[in-house]
Protein backbone atom coordinates (compact mmCIF):
# COMPACT_ATOMS: atom_id res chain seq x y z
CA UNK A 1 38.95 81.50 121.98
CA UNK A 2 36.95 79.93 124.29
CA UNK A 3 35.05 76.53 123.12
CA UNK A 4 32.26 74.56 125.60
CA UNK A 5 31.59 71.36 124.40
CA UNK A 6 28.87 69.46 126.64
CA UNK A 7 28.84 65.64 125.92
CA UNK A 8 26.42 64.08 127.72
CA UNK A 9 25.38 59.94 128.00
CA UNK A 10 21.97 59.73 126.50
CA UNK A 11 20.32 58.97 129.76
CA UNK A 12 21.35 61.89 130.77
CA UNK A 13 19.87 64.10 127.25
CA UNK A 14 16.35 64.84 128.81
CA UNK A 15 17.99 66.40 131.85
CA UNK A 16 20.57 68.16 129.77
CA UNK A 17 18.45 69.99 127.75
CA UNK A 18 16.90 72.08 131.31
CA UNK A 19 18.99 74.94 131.64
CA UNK A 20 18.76 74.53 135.10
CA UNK A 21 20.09 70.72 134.57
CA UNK A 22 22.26 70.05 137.73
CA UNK A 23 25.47 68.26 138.33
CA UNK A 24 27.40 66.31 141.12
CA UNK A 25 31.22 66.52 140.11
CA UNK A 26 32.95 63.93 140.87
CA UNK A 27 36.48 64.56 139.60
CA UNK A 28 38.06 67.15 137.13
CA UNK A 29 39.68 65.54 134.18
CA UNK A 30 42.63 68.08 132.82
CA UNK A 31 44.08 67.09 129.70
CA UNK A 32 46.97 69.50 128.26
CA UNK A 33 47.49 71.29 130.93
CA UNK A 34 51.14 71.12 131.51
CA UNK A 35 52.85 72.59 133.07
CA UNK A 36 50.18 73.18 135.57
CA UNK A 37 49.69 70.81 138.18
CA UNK A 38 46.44 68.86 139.25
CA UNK A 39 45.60 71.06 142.52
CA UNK A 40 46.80 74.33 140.40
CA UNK A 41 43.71 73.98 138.22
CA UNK A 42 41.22 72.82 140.47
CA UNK A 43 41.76 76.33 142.17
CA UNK A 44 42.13 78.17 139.29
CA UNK A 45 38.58 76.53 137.61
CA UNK A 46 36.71 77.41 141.24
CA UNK A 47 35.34 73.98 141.06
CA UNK A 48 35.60 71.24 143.45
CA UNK A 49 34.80 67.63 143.97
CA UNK A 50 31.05 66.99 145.64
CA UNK A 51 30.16 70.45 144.14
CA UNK A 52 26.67 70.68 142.19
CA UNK A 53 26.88 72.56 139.31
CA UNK A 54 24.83 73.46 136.67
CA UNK A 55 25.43 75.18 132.59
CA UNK A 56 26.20 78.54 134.58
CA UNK A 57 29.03 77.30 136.66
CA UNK A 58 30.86 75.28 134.07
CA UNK A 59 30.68 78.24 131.70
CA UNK A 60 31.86 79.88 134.51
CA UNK A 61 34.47 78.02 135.52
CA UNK A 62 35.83 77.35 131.42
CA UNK A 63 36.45 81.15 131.34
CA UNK A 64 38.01 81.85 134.73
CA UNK A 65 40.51 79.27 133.53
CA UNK A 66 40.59 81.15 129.53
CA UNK A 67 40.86 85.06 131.46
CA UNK A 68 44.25 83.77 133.24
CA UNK A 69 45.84 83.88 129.88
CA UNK A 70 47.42 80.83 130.13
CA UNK A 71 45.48 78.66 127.68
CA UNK A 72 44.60 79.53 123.84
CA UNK A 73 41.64 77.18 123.75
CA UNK A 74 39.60 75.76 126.53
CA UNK A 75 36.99 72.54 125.38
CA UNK A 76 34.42 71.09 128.40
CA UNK A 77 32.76 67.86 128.28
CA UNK A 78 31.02 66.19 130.53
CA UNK A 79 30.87 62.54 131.26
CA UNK A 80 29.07 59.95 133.51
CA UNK A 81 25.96 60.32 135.71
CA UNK A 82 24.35 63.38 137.08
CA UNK A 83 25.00 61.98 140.92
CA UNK A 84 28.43 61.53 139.97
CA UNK A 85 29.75 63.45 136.89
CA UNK A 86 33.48 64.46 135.42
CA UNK A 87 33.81 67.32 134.30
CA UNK A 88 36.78 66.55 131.54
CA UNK A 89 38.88 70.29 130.35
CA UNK A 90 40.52 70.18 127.21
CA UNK A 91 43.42 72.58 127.68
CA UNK A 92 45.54 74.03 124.35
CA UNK A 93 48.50 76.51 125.99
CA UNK A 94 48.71 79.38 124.86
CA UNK A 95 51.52 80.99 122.18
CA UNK A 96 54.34 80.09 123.75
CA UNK A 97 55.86 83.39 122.55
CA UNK A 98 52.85 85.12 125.15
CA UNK A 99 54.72 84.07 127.96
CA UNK A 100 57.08 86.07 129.52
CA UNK A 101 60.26 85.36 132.08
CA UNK A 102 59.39 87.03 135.80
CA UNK A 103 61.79 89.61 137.56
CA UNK A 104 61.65 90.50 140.98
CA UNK A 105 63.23 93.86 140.91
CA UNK A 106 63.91 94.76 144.82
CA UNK A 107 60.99 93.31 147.14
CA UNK A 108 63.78 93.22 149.71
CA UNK A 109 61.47 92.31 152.92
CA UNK A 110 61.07 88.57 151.13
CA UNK A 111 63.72 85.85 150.49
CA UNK A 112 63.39 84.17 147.25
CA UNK A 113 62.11 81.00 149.36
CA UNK A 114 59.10 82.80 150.95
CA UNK A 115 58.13 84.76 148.20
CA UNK A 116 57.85 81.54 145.94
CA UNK A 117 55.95 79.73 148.58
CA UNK A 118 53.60 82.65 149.05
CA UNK A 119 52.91 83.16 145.66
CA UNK A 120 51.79 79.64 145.37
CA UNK A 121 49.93 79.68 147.93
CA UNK A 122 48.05 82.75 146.91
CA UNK A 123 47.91 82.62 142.83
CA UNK A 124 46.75 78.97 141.85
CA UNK A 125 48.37 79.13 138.12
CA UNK A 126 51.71 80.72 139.57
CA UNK A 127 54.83 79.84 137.22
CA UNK A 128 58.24 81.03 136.63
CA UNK A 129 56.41 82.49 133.52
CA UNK A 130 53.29 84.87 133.25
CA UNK A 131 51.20 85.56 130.38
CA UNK A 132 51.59 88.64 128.62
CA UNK A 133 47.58 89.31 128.74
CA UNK A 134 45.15 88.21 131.13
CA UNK A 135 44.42 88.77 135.51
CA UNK A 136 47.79 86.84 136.71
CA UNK A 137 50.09 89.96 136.78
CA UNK A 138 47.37 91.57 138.55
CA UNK A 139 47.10 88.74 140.98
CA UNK A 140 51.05 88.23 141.46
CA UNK A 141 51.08 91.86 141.95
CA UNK A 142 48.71 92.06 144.57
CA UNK A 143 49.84 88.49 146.38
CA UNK A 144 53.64 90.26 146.71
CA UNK A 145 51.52 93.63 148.11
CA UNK A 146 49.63 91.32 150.80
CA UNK A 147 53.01 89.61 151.91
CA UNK A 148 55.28 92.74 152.24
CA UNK A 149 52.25 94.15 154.60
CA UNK A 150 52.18 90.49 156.29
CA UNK A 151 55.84 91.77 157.31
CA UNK A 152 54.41 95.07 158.76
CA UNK A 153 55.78 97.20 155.83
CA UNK A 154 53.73 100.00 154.37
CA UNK A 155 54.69 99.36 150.71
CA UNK A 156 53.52 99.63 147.37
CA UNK A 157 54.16 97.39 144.61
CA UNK A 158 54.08 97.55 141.18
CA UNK A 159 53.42 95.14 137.93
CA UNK A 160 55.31 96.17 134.60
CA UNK A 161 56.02 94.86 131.62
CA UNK A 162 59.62 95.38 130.04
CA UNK A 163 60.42 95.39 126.68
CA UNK A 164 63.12 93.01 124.76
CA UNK A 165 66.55 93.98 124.40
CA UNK A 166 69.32 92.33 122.37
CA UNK A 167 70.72 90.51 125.14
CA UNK A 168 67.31 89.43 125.99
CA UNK A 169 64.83 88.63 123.17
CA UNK A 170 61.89 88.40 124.73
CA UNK A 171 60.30 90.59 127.17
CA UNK A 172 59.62 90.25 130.70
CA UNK A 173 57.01 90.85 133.64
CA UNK A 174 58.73 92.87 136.25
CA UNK A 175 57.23 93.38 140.03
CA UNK A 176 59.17 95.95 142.35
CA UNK A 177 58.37 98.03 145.37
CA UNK A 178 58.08 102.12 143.70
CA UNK A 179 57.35 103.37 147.57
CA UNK A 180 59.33 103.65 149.77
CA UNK A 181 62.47 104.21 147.21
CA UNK A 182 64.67 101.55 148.03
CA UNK A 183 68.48 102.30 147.85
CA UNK A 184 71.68 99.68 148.46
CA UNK A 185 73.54 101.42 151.55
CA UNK A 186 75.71 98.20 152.33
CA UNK A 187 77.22 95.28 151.02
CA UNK A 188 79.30 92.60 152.98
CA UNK A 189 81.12 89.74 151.42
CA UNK A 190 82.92 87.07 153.40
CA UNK A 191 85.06 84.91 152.34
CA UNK A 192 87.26 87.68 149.72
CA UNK A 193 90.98 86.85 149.29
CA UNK A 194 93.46 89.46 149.95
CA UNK A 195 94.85 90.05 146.88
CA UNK A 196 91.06 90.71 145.09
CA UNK A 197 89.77 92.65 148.27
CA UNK A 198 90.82 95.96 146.75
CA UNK A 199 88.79 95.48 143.69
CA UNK A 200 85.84 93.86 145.42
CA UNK A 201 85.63 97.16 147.72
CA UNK A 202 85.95 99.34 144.33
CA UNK A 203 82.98 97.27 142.96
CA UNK A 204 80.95 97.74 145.74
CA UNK A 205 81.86 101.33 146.46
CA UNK A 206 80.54 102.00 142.84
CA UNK A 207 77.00 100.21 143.77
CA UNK A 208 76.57 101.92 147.39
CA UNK A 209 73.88 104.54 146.95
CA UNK A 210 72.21 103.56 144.41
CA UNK A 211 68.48 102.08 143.85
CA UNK A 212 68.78 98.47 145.17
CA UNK A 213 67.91 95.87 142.00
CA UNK A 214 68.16 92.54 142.05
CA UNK A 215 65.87 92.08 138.89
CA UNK A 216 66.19 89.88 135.53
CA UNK A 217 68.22 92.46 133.75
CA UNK A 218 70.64 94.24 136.76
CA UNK A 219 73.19 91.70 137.07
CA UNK A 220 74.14 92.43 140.76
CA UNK A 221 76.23 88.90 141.44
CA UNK A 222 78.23 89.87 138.38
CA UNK A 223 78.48 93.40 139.15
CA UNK A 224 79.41 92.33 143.18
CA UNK A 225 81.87 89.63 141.93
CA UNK A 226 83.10 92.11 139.03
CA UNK A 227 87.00 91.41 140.74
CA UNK A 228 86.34 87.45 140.65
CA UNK A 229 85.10 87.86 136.68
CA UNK A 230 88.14 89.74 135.88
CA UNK A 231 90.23 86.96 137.24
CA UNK A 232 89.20 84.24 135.52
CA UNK A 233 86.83 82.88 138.12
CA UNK A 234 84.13 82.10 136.01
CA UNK A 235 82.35 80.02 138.30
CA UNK A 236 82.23 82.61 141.34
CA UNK A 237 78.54 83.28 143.16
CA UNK A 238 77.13 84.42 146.16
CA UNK A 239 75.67 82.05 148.92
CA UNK A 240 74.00 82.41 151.60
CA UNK A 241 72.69 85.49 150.35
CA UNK A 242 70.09 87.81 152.36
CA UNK A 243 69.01 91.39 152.50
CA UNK A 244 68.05 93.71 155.78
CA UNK A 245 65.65 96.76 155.49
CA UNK A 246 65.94 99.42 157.28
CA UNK A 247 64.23 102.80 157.70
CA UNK A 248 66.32 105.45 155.74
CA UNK A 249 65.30 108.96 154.96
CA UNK A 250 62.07 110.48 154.37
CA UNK A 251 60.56 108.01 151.70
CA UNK A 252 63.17 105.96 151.28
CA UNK A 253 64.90 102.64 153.01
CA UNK A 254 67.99 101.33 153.49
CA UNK A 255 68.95 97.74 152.26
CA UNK A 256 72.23 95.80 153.63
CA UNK A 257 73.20 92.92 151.14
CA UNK A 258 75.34 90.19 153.31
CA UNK A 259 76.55 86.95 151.14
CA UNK A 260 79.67 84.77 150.91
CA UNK A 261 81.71 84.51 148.10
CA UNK A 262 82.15 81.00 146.76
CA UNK A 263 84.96 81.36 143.98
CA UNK A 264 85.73 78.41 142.28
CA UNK A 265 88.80 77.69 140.39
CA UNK A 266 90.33 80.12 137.39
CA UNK A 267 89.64 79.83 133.73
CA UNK A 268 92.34 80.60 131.63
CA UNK A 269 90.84 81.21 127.54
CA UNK A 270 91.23 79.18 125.04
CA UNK A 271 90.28 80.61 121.85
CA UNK A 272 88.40 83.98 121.03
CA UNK A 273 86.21 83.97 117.46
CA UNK A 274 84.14 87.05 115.67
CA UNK A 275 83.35 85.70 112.49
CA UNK A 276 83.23 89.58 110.88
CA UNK A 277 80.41 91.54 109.23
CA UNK A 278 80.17 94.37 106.41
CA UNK A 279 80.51 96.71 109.30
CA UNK A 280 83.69 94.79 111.06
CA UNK A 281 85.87 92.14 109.77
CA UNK A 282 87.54 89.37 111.33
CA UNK A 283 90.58 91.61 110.44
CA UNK A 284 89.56 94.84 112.40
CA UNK A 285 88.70 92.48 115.55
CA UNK A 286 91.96 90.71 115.13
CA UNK A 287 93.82 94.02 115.08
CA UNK A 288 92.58 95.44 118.48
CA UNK A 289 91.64 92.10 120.21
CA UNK A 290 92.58 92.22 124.45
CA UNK A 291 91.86 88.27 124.88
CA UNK A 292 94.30 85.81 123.22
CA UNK A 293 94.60 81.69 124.31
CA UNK A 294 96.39 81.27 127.38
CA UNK A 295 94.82 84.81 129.12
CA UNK A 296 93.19 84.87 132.21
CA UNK A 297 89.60 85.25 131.75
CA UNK A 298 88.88 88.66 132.56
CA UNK A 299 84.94 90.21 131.40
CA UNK A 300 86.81 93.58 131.14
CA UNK A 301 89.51 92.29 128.67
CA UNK A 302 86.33 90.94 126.91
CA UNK A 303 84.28 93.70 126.49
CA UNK A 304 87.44 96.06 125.70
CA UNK A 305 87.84 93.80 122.83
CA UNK A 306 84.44 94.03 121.53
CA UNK A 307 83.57 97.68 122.16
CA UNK A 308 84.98 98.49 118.79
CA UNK A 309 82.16 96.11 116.99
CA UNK A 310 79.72 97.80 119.10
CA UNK A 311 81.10 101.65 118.14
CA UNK A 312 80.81 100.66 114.46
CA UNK A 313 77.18 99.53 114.57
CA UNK A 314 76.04 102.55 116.92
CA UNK A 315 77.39 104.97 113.70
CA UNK A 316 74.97 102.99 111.90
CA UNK A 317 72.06 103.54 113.88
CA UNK A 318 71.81 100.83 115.81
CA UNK A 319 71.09 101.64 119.14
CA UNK A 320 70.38 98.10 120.28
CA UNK A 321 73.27 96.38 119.18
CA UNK A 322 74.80 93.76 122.10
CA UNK A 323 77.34 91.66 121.53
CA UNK A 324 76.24 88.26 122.95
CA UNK A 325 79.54 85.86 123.65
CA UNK A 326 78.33 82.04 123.69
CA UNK A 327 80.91 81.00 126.04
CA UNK A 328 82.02 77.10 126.26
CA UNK A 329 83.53 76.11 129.13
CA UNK A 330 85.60 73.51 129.60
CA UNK A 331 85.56 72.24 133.19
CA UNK A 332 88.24 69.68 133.27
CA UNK A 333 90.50 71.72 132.00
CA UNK A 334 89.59 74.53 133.21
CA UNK A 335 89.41 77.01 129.88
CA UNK A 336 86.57 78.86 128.18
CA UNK A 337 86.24 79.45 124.30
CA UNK A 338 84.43 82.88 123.72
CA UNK A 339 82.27 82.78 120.00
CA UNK A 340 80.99 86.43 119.27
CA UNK A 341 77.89 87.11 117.45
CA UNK A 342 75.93 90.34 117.18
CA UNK A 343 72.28 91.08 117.74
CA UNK A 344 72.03 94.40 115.79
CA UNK A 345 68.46 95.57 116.36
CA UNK A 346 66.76 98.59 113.97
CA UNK A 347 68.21 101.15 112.84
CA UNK A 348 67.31 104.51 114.36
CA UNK A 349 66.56 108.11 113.09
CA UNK A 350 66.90 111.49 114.14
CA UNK A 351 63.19 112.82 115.45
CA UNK A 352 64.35 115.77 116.82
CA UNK A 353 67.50 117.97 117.96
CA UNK A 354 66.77 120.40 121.00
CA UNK A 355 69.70 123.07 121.32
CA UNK A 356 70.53 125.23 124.08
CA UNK A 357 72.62 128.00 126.02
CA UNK A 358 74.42 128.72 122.49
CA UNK A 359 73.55 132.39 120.39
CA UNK A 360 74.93 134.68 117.86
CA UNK A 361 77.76 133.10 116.13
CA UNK A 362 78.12 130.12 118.13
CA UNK A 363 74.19 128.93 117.08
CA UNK A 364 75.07 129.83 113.11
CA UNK A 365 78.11 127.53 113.28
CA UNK A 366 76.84 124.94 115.43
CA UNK A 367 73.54 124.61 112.95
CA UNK A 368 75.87 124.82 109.70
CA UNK A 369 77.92 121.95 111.18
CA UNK A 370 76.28 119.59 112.92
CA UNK A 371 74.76 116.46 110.77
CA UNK A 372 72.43 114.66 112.56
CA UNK A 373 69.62 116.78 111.13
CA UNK A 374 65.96 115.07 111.49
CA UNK A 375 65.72 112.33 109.63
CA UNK A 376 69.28 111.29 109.77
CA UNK A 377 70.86 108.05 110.90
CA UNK A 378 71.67 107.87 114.68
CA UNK A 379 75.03 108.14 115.44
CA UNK A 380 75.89 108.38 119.17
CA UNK A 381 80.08 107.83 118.57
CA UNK A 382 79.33 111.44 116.72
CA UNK A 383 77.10 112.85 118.82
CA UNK A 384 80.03 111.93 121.97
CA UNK A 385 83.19 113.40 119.95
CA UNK A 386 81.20 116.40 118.29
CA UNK A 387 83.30 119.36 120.23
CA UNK A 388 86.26 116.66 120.14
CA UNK A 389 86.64 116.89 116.38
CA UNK A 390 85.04 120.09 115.44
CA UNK A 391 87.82 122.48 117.79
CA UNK A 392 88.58 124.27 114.67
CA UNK A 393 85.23 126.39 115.66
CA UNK A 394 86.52 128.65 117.33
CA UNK A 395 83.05 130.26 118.54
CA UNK A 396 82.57 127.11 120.48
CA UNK A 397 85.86 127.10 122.36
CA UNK A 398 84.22 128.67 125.07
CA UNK A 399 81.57 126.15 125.70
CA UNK A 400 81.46 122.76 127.10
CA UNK A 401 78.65 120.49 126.40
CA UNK A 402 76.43 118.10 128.03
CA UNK A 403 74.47 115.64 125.34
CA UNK A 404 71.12 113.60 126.14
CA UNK A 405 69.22 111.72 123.81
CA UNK A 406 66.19 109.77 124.40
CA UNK A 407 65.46 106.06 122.49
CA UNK A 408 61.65 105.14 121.37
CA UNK A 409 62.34 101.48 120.51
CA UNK A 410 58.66 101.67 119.04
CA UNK A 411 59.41 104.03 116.28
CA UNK A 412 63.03 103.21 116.44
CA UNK A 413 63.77 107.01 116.61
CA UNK A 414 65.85 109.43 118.58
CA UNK A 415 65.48 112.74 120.28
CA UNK A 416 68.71 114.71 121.06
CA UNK A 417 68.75 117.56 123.80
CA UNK A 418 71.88 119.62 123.66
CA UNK A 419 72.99 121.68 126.32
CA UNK A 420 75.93 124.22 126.03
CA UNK A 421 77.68 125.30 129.05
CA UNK A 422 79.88 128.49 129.00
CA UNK A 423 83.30 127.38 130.38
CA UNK A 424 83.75 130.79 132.97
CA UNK A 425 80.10 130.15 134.43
């Protein structure tokens, strides 16, 4: 909603009421327009001190300011002489719910330092949060094009919105480079003990090759430090972190991550809690918990433990369950209490089941015994262990299988693609 209020002194009314009524402004009056800085909204409104301005520019200016998407109500007054005026905004933020986290996915050519600086130089209402609507995703998106060519890269970068997950409630603006296709080809860590160096090259063996991502959801510290998280050092990170580029094959290029591990001290656990639900009691959890007091913290031992919550809810239907562990740490004494809680999510349905590379008597059996039929509650654990616990069909025995199935978290549905595989092909 955008609002223009004019006051005016009543010297000024006669003058006011001319259309083409004109203005000297001599300062911009912001009220409410955290977090936003002075200087941030002078260039966003287009105005400046000394400027003469008339009903067309302030209008103009009000919804520049409203477009961004970062306001939910914009009032203008104006106040003092027409030699000298202030032009007074009365900002009202927008939703706060409209404004999303930013992840920058893999625009490898920048550090975090100069991409920051750049993007406030180049989008005036810049933030560590964008509105979901509105011209600043279009504007980060094109300030982060303009640097990477600054840099003499032929690049092209993309704006995207992603979706909430469990783990993260609220959705996100993402920026990364699409071309060239940018894939991790080396990692080196200083600073890795001996006796965690094995695991450290396992980890990064496992990342080598793929796309590089550095974004909001990929976790790469965690995934790099995976052997430091598994014992106990809770507080481990990366400094001195920075990425090379290089030309790789034909559309593609080559990034080297270098970084030093910083480890901290070890956490040993104190306590582990999962309160149980209808689908699994404190009992179950108790039964085939990995992480007792006194253990060395260890995110494997962790999510061992509460992969059995998670396998009960995906029979269920719920595809997005995560488990979300509030983790207190003490630092003094060096121990961490885990409390697990659940995010469930919808439940999802069967849309569709796609079947092939099966005939004859292998079809008839597979249709007469498979459940998820359309319209039937997801269940992935089934889905997984359907040849598993069905080897009592003997016209399948020849076959192996390979199962996809493809979430729409808008209609909270599922479509399965089965394909069979005879074993002597």
């Amino acid at each position: 909603m955008l609002s223009l209020r004019f006051a005016v002194p009543a010297a000024m009314l006669m003058a006011a009421a001319s259309l083409s009524a004109q203005y000297t402004v001599k300062r911009m009056v912001f009220q409410g327009g955290a977090p936003y800085t002075q200087k941030q909204l002078e260039a966003a409104s287009g105005l400046a001190p000394g400027q003469k301005i008339g009903q067309k520019e302030m209008s103009d200016a009000a919804q520049h300011i409203m477009d961004s998407g970062a306001f939910g109500d914009i009032e203008m007054s104006l106040n003092g002489a027409a030699s000298g005026i202030d032009v007074i905004f009365k900002l009202k933020p927008a939703d706060p719910a409209t404004m999303l986290p930013v992840s920058f996915e893999n625009i490898a050519w920048l550090t975090p330092e100069e991409r920051e600086a750049g993007l406030k130089q180049r989008v005036p209402l810049y933030a560590d949060k964008l509105p979901a609507a509105g011209y600043l995703q279009q504007q980060v998106q094109d300030a982060l094009q303009e640097m990477v060519k600054a840099k003499g890269v032929n690049a092209k970068v993309e704006g995207f919105q992603k979706p909430s997950t469990p783990e993260r409630p609220t959705a996100a603006v993402a920026f990364r480079v699409t071309e060239p296709r940018l894939v991790l080809s080396n990692v080196k860590l200083t600073g890795v003990s001996a006796d965690l160096a094995p695991g450290e090259r396992k980890s990064i063996g496992q990342l080598v090759g793929t796309l590089f991502n550095e974004g909001i959801d990929s976790h790469l510290s965690d995934t790099l430090l995976s052997a430091y998280r598994n014992a106990g050092y809770v507080d481990a990170k990366l400094d001195n972190v920075s990425r090379t580029v290089a030309d790789g094959a034909t559309g593609s290029a080559n990034v080297t991550v270098a970084a030093q591990v910083v480890p901290g001290e070890p956490y040993r656990v104190a306590s582990i809690t999962w309160p149980g639900t209808a689908l699994f009691s404190a009992d179950d959890f108790a039964k085939g918990n990995k992480v007792h007091a006194g253990d060395t913290v260890s995110v494997a031992a962790l999510r061992e433990s509460y992969q059995p919550i998670l396998d009960a809810y995906h029979r269920q239907g719920y595809v997005d369950a995560a488990i979300v562990p509030a983790l207190k740490a003490d630092t003094a004494n060096h121990t961490v209490a885990y409390d697990l809680t659940i995010s469930p999510g919808q439940v999802y349905h069967v849309d569709s089941v796609h079947i092939t590379g099966l005939s004859g008597q292998a079809q008839k059996d597979f249709d007469a015994n498979w459940k998820l039929k359309a319209g039937a509650v997801w269940d992935s654990v089934y889905a997984e262990k359907f040849l598993q616990n069905n080897t009592a069909l003997r016209s399948l025995a020849p076959y192996t299988a390979k199962f996809d199935s493809v979430a729409h978290p808008e209609t909270h549905t599922v479509n399965v693609t089965i394909t069979f595989f005879a074993n002597n092909k």
